[in-house]
Protein backbone atom coordinates (compact mmCIF):
# COMPACT_ATOMS: atom_id res chain seq x y z
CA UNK A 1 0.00 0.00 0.00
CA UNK A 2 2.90 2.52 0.95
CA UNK A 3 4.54 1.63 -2.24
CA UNK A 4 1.94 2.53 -4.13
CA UNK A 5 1.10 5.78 -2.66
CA UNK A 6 4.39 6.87 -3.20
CA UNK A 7 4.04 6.18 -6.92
CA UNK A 8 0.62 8.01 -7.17
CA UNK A 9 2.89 10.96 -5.08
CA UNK A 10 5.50 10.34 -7.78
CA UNK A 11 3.25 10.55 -10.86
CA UNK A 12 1.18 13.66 -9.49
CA UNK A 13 4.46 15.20 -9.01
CA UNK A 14 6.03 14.75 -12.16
CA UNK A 15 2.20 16.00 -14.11
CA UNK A 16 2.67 18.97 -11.87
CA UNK A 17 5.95 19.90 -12.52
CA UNK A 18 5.63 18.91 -16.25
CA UNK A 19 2.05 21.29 -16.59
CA UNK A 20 3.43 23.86 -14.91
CA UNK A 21 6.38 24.17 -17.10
CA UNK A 22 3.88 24.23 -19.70
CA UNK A 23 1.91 27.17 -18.29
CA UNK A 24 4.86 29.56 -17.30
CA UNK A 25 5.83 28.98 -21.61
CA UNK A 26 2.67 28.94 -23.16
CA UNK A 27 -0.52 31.51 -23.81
CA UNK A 28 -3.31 28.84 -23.70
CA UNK A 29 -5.63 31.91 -25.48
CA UNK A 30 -3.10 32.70 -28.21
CA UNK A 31 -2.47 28.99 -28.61
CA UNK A 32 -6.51 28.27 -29.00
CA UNK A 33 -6.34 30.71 -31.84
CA UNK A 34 -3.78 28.56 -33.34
CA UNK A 35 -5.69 25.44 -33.01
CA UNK A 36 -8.78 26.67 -34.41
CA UNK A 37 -7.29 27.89 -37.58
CA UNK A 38 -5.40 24.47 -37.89
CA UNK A 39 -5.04 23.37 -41.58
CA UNK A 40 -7.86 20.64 -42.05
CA UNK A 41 -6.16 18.43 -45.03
CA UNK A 42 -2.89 18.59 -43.34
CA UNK A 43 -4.72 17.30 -39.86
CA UNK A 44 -6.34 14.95 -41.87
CA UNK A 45 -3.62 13.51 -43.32
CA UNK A 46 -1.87 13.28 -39.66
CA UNK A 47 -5.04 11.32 -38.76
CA UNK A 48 -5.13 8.69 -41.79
CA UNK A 49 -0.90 8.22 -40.87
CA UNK A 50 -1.84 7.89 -37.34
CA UNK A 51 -4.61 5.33 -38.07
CA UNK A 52 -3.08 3.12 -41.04
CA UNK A 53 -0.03 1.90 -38.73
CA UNK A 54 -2.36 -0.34 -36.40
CA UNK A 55 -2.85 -3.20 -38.32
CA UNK A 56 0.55 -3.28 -40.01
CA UNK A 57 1.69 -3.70 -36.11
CA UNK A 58 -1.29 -6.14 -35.44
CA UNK A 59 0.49 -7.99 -38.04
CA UNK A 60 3.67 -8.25 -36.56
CA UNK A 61 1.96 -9.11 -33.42
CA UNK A 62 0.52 -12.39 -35.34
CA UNK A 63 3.64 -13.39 -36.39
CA UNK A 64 5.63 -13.42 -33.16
CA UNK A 65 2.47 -15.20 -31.85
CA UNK A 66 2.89 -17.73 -34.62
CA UNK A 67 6.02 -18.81 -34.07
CA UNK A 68 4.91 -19.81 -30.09
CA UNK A 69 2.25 -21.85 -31.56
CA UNK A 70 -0.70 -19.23 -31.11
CA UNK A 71 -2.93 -18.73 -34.34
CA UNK A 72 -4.66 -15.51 -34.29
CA UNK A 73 -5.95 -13.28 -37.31
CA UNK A 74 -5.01 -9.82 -37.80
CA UNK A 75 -8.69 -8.82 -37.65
CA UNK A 76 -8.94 -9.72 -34.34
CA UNK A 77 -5.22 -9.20 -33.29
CA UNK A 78 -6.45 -4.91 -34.90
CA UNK A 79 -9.44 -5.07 -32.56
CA UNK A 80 -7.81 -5.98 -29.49
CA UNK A 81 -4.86 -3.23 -30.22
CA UNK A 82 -8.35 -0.66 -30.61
CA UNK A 83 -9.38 -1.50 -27.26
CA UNK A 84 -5.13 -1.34 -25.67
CA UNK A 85 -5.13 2.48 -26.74
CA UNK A 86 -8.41 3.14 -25.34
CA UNK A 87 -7.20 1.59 -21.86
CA UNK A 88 -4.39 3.45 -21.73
CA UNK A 89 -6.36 6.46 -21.42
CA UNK A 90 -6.85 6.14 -18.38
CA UNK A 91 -3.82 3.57 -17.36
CA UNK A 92 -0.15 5.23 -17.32
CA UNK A 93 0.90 5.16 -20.86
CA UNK A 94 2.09 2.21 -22.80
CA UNK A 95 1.76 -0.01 -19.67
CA UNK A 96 -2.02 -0.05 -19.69
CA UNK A 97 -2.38 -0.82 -23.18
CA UNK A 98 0.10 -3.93 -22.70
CA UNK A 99 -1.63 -5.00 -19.97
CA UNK A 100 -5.10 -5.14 -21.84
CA UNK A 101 -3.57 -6.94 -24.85
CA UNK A 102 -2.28 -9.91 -22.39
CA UNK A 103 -5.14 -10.18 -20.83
CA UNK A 104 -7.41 -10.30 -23.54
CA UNK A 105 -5.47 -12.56 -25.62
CA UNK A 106 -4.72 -15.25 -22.26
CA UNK A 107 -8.34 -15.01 -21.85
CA UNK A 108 -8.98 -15.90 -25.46
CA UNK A 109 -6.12 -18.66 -25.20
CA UNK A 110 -5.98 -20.20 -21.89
CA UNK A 111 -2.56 -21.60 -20.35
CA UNK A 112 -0.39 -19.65 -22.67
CA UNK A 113 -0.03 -16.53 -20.73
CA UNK A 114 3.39 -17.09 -20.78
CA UNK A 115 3.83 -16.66 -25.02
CA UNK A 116 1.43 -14.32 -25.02
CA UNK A 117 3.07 -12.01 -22.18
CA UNK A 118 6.36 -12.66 -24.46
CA UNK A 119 4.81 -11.98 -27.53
CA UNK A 120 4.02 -8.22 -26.29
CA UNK A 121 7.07 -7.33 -24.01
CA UNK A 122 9.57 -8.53 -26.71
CA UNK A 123 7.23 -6.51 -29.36
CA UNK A 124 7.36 -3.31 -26.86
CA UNK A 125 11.49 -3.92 -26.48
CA UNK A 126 11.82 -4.49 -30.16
CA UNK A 127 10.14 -1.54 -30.60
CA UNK A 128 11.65 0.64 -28.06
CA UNK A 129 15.23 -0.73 -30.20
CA UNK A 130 13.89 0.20 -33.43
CA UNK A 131 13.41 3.53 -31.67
CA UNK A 132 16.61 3.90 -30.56
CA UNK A 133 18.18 3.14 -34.04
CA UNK A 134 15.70 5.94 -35.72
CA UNK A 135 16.75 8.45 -32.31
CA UNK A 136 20.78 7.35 -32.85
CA UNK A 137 20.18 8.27 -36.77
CA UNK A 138 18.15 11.21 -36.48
CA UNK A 139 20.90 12.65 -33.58
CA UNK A 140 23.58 12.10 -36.60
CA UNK A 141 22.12 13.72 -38.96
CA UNK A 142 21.18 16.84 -36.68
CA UNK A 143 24.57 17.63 -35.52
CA UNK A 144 26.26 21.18 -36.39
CA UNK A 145 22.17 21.46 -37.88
CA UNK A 146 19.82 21.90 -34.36
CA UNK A 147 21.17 22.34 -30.22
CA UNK A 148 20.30 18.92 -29.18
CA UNK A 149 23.13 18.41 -27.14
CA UNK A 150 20.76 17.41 -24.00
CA UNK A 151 19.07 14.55 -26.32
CA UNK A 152 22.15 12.87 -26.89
CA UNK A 153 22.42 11.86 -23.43
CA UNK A 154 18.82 10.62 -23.43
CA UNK A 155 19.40 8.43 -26.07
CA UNK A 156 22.85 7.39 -24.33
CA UNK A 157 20.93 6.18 -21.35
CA UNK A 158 18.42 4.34 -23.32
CA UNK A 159 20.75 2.54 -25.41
CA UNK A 160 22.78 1.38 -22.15
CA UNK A 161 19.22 0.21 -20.90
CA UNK A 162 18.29 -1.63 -23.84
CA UNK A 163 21.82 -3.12 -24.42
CA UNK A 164 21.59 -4.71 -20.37
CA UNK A 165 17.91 -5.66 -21.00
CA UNK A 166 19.58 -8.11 -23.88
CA UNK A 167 21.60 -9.69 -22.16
CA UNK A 168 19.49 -10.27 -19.48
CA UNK A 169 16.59 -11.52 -21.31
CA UNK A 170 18.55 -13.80 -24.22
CA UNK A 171 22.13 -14.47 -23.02
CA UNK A 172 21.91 -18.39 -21.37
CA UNK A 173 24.84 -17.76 -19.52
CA UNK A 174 22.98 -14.51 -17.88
CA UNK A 175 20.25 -17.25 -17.54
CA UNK A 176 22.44 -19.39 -14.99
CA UNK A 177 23.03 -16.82 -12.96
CA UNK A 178 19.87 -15.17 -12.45
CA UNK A 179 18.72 -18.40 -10.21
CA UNK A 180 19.60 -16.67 -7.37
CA UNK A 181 16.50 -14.23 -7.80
CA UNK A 182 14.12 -16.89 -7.18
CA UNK A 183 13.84 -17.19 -3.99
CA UNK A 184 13.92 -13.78 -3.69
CA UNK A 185 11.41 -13.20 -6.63
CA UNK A 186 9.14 -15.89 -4.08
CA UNK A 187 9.44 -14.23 -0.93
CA UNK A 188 8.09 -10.99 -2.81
CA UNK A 189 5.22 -13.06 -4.33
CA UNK A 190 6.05 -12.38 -7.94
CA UNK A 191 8.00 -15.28 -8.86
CA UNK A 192 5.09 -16.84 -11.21
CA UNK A 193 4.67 -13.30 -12.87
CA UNK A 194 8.38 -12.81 -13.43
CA UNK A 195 9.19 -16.41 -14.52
CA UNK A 196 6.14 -15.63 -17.26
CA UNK A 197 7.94 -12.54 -18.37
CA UNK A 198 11.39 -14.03 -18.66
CA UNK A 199 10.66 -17.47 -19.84
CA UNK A 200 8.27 -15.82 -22.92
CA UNK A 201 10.69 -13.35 -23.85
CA UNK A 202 13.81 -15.95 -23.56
CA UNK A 203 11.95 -18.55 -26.06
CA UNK A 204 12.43 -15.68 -29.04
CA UNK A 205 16.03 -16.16 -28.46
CA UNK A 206 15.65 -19.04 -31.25
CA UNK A 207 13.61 -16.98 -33.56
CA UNK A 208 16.00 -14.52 -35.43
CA UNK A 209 13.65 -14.22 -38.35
CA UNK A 210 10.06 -13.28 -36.40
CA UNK A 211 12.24 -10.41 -34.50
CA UNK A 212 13.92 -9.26 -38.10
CA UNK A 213 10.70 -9.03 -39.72
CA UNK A 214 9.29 -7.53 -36.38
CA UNK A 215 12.39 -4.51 -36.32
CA UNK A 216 11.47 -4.14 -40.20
CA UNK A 217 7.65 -3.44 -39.60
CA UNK A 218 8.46 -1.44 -36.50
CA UNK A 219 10.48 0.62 -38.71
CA UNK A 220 7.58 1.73 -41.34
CA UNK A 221 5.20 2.09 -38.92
CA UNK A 222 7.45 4.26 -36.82
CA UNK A 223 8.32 6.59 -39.71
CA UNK A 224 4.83 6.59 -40.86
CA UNK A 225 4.36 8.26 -37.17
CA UNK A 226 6.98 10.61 -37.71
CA UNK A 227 5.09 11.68 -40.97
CA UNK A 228 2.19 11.87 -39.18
CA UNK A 229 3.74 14.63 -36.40
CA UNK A 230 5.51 16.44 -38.86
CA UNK A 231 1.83 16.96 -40.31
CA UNK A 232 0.32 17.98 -37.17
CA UNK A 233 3.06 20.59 -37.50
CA UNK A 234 2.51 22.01 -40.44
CA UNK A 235 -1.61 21.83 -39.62
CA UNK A 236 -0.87 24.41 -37.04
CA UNK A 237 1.68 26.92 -39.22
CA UNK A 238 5.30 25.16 -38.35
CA UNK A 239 7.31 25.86 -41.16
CA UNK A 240 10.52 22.92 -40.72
CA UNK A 241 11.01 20.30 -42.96
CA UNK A 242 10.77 16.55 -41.90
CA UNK A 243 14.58 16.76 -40.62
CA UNK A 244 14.07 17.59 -37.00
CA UNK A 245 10.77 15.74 -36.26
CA UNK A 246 13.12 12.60 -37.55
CA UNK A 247 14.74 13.53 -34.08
CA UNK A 248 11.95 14.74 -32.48
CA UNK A 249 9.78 11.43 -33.12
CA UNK A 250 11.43 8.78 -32.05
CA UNK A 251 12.81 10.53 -29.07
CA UNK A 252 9.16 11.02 -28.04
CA UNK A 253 8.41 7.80 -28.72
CA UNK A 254 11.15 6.73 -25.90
CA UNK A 255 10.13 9.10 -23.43
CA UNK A 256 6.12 7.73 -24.14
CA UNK A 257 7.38 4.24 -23.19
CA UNK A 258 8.43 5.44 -19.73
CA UNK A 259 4.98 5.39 -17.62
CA UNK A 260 5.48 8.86 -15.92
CA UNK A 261 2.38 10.06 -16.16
CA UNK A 262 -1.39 9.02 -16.81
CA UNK A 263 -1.43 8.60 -20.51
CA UNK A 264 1.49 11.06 -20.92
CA UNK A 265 -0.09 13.94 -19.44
CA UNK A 266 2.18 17.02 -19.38
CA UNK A 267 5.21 15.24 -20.48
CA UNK A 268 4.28 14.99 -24.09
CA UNK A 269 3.37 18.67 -24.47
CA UNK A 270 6.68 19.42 -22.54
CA UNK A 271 8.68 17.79 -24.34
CA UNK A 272 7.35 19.29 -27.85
CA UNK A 273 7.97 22.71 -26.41
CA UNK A 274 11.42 22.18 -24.87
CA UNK A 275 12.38 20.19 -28.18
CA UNK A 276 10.65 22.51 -30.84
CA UNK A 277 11.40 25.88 -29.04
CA UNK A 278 15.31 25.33 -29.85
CA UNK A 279 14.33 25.08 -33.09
CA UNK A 280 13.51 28.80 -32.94
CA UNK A 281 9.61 27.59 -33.00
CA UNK A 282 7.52 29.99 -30.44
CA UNK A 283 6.26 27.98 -27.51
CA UNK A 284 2.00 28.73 -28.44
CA UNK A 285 2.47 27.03 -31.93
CA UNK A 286 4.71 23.82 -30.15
CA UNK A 287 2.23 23.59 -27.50
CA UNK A 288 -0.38 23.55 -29.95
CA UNK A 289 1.71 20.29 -32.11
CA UNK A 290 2.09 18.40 -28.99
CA UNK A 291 -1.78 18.74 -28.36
CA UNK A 292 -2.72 17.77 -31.57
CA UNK A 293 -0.37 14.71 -31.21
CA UNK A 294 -2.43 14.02 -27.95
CA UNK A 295 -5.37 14.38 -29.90
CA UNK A 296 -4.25 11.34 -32.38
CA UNK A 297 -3.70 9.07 -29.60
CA UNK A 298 -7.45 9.94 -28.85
CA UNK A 299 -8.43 9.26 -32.61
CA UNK A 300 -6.67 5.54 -31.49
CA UNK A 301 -8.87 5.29 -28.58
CA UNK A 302 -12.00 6.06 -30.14
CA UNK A 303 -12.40 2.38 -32.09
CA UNK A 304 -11.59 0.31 -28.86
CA UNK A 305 -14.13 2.48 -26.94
CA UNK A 306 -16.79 1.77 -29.74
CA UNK A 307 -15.55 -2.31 -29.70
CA UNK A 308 -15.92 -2.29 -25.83
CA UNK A 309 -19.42 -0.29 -26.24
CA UNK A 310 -20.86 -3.15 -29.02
CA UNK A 311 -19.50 -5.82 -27.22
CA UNK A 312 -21.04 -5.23 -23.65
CA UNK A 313 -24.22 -2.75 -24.91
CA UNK A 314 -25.04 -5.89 -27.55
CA UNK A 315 -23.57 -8.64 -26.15
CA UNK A 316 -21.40 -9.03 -29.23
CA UNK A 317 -17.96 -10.47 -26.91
CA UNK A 318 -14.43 -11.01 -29.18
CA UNK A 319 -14.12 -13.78 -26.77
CA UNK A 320 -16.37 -16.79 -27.34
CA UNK A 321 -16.43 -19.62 -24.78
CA UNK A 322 -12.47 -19.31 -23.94
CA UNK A 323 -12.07 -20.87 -27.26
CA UNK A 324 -9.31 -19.46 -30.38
């Protein structure tokens, strides 16, 4: 109970601190003008980018999946990624969404909880590396261009993280030593949890071809994204070219996978004017890209929350009997 508490503290503080940033940079009426005069075909096409990547990802989802011995279609695999975004609304970020797809998914294929949880950790880490790579080339191509001396050391600590995360998770001689955590990992009472986690990301370690074709998909759908911001930019009057939202993107994308706040709250729209105002952009018109980027990840939401509505207002359940 304490534990938690201090993480509601913790969140609360950093939405604070993050919002109020936002307020002693930004003139909410100035940046409402902004918003209302947005370009429609440019937020359009932001939206259509935003939407198209789902089932390209559901896709990817299948095929790890497929390779544990779980047969899903994409149809479904779409829906249930529709109703992850519209949980983590209200659940801290990425975490809430993840949590939705595992359970959903275990529920629809009992006693392989363990594959499944796999199936979306190593897709969340494979995209969080694909990130990294897009961040690391984006970084390169900005220097002596844009100040983003600060971003270069949080892509430094991401890449560490990701780079210990590998070995922990597919290096068998990491695997022999991590026995001692067990009893410790039992005292705590999350030993059948954290043996789920390791053992279903571990059993990729023998698929090198499902986590290519994974990276490969991750890759379009991320730049598709990127596209997709850069858009939202223009919509509201920013004049850059695609360059420094090739930074800006996937470094958001990083900073979204760290559950800070409740669905990103503050931190997003922070981060869009910190990044964007040393790019000479005035904070109103930054503000007012990071907002409409929180408005896409609504535009996400709002299939899921009409999937949940059908399927408990009409009885019409993506779940039938337990049964695949």
């Amino acid at each position: 109970m304490k534990s938690r508490s201090l993480k509601i503290a913790a969140t609360l503080l950093v939405t604070s601190l993050a919002v109020g940033y936002i307020l002693s940079k930004v003139d909410l009426g100035k940046t409402w003008d902004i918003l209302t005069s947005a370009s429609v075909p440019w937020l359009l096409l932001s939206a259509l980018l935003t939407l198209v990547t789902v089932p390209p990802m559901a896709w990817r989802w299948q095929r790890l999946l497929e390779v544990r011995g779980i047969d899903e279609t994409v149809s479904w695999l779409t829906r249930t990624y529709f109703v992850s975004y519209a949980v983590g609304q209200v659940l801290p970020t990425s975490v809430g969404g993840d949590a939705s797809r595992i359970f959903e998914t275990s529920r629809k294929h009992p006693g392989r909880i363990t594959p499944i949880t796999g199936s979306v950790l190593l897709e969340r880490a494979l995209g969080g590396a694909v990130t990294l790579v897009l961040a690391g080339i984006g970084l390169l191509l900005a220097i002596g261009r844009y100040p983003i001396g600060a971003y270069l050391w949080i892509e430094l600590v991401f890449v560490l993280g990701m780079i210990a995360a590998a070995f922990v998770f597919f290096s068998r001689s990491v695997r022999r030593r991590l026995v001692f955590l067990g009893p410790i990992a039992r005292r705590l009472r999350v030993e059948k949890a954290a043996r789920a986690v390791y053992d279903g990301m571990h059993g990729y370690r023998d698929h090198p071809e499902a986590l290519l074709f994974v990276a490969l998909v991750t890759t379009a759908a991320q730049l598709t994204r990127v596209v997709g911001i850069y858009a939202s930019g223009r919509a509201v009057g920013i004049d850059l070219s695609l360059l420094p939202y090739v930074v800006l993107g996937p470094l958001l994308f990083l900073v979204m996978l760290v559950p800070f706040t409740v669905n990103g709250i503050g931190v997003r729209e922070a981060f869009f004017v910190s990044f964007l105002g040393k790019l000479s952009v005035d904070h109103d018109h930054a503000f007012a890209c990071g907002f409409l980027f929180f408005v896409m990840t609504i535009l996400l939401a709002l299939p899921g929350v009409a999937i949940v509505l059908w399927e408990n207002v009409f009885g019409r359940t993506a779940v039938p009997d337990g049964t695949a």
